[in-house]
C-alpha atoms as a PDB file:
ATOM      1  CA  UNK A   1      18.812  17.750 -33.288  1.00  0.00           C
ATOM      2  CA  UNK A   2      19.331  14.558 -31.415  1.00  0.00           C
ATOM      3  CA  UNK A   3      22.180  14.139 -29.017  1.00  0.00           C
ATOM      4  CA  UNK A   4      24.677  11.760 -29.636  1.00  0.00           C
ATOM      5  CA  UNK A   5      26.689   9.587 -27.087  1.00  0.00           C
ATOM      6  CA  UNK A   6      29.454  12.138 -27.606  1.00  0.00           C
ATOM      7  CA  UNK A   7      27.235  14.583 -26.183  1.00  0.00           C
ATOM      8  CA  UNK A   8      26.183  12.804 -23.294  1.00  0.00           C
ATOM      9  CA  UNK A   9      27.711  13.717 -19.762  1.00  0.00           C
ATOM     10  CA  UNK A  10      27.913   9.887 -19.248  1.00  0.00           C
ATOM     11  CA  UNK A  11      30.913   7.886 -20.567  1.00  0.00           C
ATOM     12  CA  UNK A  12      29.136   4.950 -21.531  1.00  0.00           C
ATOM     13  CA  UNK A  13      25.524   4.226 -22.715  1.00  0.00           C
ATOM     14  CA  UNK A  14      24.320   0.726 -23.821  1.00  0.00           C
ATOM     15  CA  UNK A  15      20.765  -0.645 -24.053  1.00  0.00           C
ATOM     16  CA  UNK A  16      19.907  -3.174 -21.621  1.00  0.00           C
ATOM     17  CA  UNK A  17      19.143  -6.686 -23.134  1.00  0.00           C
ATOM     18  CA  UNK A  18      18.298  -8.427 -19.862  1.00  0.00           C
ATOM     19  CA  UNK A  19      14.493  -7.747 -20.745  1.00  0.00           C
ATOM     20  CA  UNK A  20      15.078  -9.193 -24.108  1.00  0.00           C
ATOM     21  CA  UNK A  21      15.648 -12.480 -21.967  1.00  0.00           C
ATOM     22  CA  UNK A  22      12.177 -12.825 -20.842  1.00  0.00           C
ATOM     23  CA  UNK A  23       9.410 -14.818 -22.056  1.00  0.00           C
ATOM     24  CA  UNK A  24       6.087 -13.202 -23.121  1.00  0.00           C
ATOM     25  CA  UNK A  25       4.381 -14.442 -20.008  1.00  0.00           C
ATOM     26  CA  UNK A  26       7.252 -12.629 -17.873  1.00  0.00           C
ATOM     27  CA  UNK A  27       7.115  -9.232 -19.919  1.00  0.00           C
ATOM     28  CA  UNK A  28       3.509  -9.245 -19.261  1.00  0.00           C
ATOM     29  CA  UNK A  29       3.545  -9.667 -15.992  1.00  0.00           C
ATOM     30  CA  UNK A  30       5.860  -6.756 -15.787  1.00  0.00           C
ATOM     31  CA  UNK A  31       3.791  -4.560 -18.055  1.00  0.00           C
ATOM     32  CA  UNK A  32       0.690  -5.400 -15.531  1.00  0.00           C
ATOM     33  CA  UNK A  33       2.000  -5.030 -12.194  1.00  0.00           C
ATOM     34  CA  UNK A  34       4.710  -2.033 -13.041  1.00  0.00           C
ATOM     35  CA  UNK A  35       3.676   1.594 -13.353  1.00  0.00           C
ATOM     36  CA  UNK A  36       5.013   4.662 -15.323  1.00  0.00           C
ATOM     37  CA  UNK A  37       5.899   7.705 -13.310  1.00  0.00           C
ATOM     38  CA  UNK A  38       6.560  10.919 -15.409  1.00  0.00           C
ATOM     39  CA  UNK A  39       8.781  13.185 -13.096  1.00  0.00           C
ATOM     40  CA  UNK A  40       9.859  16.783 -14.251  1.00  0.00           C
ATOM     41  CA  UNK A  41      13.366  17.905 -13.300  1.00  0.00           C
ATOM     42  CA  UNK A  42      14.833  17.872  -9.532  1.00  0.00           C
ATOM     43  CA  UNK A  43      12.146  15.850  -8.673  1.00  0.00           C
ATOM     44  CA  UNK A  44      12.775  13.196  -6.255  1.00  0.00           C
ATOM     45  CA  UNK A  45      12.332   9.305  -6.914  1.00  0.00           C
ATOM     46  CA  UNK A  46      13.459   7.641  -3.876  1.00  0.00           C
ATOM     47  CA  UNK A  47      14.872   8.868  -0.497  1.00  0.00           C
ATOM     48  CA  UNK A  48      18.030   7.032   0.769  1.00  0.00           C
ATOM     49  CA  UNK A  49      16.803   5.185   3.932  1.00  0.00           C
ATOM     50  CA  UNK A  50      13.354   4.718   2.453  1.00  0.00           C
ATOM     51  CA  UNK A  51      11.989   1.344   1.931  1.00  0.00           C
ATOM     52  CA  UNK A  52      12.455   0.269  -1.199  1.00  0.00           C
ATOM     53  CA  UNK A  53       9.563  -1.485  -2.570  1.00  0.00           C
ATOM     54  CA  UNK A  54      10.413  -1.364  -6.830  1.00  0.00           C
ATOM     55  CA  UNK A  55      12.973  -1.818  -9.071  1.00  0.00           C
ATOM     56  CA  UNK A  56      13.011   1.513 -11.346  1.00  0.00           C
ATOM     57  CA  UNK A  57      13.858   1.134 -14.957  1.00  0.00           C
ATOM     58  CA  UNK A  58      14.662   4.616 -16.471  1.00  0.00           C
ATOM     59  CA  UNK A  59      12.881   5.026 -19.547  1.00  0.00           C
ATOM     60  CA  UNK A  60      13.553   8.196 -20.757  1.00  0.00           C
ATOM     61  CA  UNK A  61      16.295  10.889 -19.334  1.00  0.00           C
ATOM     62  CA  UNK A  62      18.714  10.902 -16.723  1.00  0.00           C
ATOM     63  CA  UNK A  63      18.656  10.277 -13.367  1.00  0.00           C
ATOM     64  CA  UNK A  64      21.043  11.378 -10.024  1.00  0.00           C
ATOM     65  CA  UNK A  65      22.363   9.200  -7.770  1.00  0.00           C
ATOM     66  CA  UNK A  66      23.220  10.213  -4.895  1.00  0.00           C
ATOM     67  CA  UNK A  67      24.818   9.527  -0.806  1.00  0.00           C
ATOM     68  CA  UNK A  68      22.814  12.252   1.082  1.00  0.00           C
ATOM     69  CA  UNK A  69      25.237  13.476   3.479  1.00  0.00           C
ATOM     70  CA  UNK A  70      26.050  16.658   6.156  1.00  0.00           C
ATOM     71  CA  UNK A  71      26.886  19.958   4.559  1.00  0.00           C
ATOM     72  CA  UNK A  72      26.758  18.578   1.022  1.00  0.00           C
ATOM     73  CA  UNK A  73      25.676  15.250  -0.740  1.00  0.00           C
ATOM     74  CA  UNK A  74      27.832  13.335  -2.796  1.00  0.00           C
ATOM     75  CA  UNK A  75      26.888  12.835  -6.137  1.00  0.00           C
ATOM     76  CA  UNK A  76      27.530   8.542  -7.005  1.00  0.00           C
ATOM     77  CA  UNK A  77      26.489   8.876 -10.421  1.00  0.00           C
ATOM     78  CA  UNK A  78      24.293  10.334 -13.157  1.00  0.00           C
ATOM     79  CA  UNK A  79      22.647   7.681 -14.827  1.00  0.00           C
ATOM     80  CA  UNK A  80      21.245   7.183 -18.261  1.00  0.00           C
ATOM     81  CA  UNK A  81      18.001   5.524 -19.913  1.00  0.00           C
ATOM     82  CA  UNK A  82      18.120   2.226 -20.182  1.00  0.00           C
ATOM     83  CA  UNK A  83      19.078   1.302 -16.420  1.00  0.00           C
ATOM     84  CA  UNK A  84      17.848  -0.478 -13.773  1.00  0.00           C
ATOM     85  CA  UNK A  85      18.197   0.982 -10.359  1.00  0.00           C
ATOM     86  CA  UNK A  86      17.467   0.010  -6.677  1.00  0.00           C
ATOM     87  CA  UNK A  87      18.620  -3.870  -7.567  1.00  0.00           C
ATOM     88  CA  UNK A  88      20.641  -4.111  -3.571  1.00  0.00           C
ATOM     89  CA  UNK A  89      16.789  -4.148  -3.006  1.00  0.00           C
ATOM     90  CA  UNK A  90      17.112  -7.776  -4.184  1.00  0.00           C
ATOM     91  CA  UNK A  91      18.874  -9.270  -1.407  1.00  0.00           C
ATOM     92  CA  UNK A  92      17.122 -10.932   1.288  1.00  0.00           C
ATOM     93  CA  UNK A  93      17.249  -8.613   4.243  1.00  0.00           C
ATOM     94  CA  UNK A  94      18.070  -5.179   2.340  1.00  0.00           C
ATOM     95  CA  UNK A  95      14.622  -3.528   2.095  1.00  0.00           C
ATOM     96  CA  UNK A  96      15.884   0.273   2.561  1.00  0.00           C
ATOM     97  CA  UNK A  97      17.602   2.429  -0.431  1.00  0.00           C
ATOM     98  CA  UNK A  98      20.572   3.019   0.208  1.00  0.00           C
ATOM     99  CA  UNK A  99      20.875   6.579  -1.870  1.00  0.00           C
ATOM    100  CA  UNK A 100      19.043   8.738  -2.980  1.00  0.00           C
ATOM    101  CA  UNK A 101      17.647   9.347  -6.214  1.00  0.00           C
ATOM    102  CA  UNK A 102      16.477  12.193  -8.379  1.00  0.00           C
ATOM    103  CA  UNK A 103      15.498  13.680 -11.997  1.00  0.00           C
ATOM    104  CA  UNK A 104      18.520  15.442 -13.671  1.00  0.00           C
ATOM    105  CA  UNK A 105      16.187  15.780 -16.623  1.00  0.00           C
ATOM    106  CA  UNK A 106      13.101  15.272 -17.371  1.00  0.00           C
ATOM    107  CA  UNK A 107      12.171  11.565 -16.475  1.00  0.00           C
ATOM    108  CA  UNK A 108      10.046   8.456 -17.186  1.00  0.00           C
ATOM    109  CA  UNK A 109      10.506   5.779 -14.856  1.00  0.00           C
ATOM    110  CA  UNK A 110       9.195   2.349 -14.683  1.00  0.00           C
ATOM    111  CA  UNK A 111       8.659   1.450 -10.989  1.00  0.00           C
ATOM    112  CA  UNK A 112       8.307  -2.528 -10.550  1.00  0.00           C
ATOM    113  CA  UNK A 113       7.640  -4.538  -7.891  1.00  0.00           C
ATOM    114  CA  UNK A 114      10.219  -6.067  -6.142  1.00  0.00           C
ATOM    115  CA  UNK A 115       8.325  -9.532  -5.554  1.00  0.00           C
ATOM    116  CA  UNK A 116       7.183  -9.631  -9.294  1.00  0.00           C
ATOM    117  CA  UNK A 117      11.297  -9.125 -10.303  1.00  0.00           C
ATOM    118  CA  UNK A 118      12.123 -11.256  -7.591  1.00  0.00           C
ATOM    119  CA  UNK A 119       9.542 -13.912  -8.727  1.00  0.00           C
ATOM    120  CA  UNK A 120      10.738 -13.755 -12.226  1.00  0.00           C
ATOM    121  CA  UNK A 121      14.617 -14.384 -11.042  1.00  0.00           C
ATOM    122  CA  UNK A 122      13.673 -17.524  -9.705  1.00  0.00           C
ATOM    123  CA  UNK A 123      11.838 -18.782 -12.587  1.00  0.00           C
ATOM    124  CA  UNK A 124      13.962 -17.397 -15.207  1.00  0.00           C
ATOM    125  CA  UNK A 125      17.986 -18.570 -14.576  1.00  0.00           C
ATOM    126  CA  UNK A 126      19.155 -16.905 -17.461  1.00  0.00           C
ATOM    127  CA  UNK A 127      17.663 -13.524 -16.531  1.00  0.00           C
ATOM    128  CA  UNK A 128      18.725 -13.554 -13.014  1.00  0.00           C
ATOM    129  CA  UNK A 129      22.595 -14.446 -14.566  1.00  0.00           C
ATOM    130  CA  UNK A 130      22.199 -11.248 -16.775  1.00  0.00           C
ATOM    131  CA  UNK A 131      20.833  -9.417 -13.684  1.00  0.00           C
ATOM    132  CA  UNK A 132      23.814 -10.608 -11.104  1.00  0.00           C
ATOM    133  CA  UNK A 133      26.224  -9.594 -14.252  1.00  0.00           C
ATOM    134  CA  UNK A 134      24.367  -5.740 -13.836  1.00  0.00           C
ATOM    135  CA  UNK A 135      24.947  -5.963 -10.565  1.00  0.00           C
ATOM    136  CA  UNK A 136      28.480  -6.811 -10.426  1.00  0.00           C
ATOM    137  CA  UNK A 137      29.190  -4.076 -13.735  1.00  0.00           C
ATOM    138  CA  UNK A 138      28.222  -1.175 -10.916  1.00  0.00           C
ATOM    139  CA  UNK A 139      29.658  -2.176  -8.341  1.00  0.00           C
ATOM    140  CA  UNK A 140      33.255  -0.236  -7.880  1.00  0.00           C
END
């Protein structure tokens, strides 16, 4: 039986639509230069400090956030399908992760390149407005 938002550990779950803003040309270009990484559980995606090279785009399962810290790390959030992670990457000067990130579940994750997004930003205003809107939505 599927689960149900109700049954999710996450208080909120919503597709994203930013995608849906691109042009053909743009989702191909992210379809050719992006990869698919399967990852089984408590496997790690990116280490905080690390540079960060791609956007990820969850496409299946969930996903743990995290501040790595000294005894214990501290959990920011466990994220749902449909996300985009790693977007501080986007600012000029901010190359490193700044958390950490692993599988809560089993994963897919769509690993883009951070030029290629960046690239598209520029060329598309109405997709870098839904992306800045992302941005500011996680930001607490």
């Amino acid at each position: 039986m599927p689960l149900s938002a109700a049954d999710t550990c996450v208080s909120f779950v919503y597709e994203l639509s930013c995608f849906d803003l691109l042009t053909e040309v743009e989702k191909e270009l992210i379809n050719t230069t992006s990869v698919l990484v399967n990852y089984k559980k408590g496997e790690n995606i990116c280490k905080q400090g690390s540079f960060a090279s791609h956007i990820m785009y969850i496409e299946t399962g969930l996903v743990k956030v995290y501040l790595e810290g000294n005894p214990k790390n501290l959990i920011l959030t466990i994220t749902p399908r449909h996300n985009l992670l790693g977007l501080q990457s986007l600012f000029e000067g901010n190359n490193t992760f700044l958390y950490s990130i692993s599988t809560y579940t089993e994963s897919t994750i769509r690993l883009i390149d951070v030029q290629i997004f960046k690239q598209i930003i520029r060329q598309n205003p109405a997709f870098g407005y839904r992306i800045i809107n992302i941005l500011n939505e996680s930001t607490v």
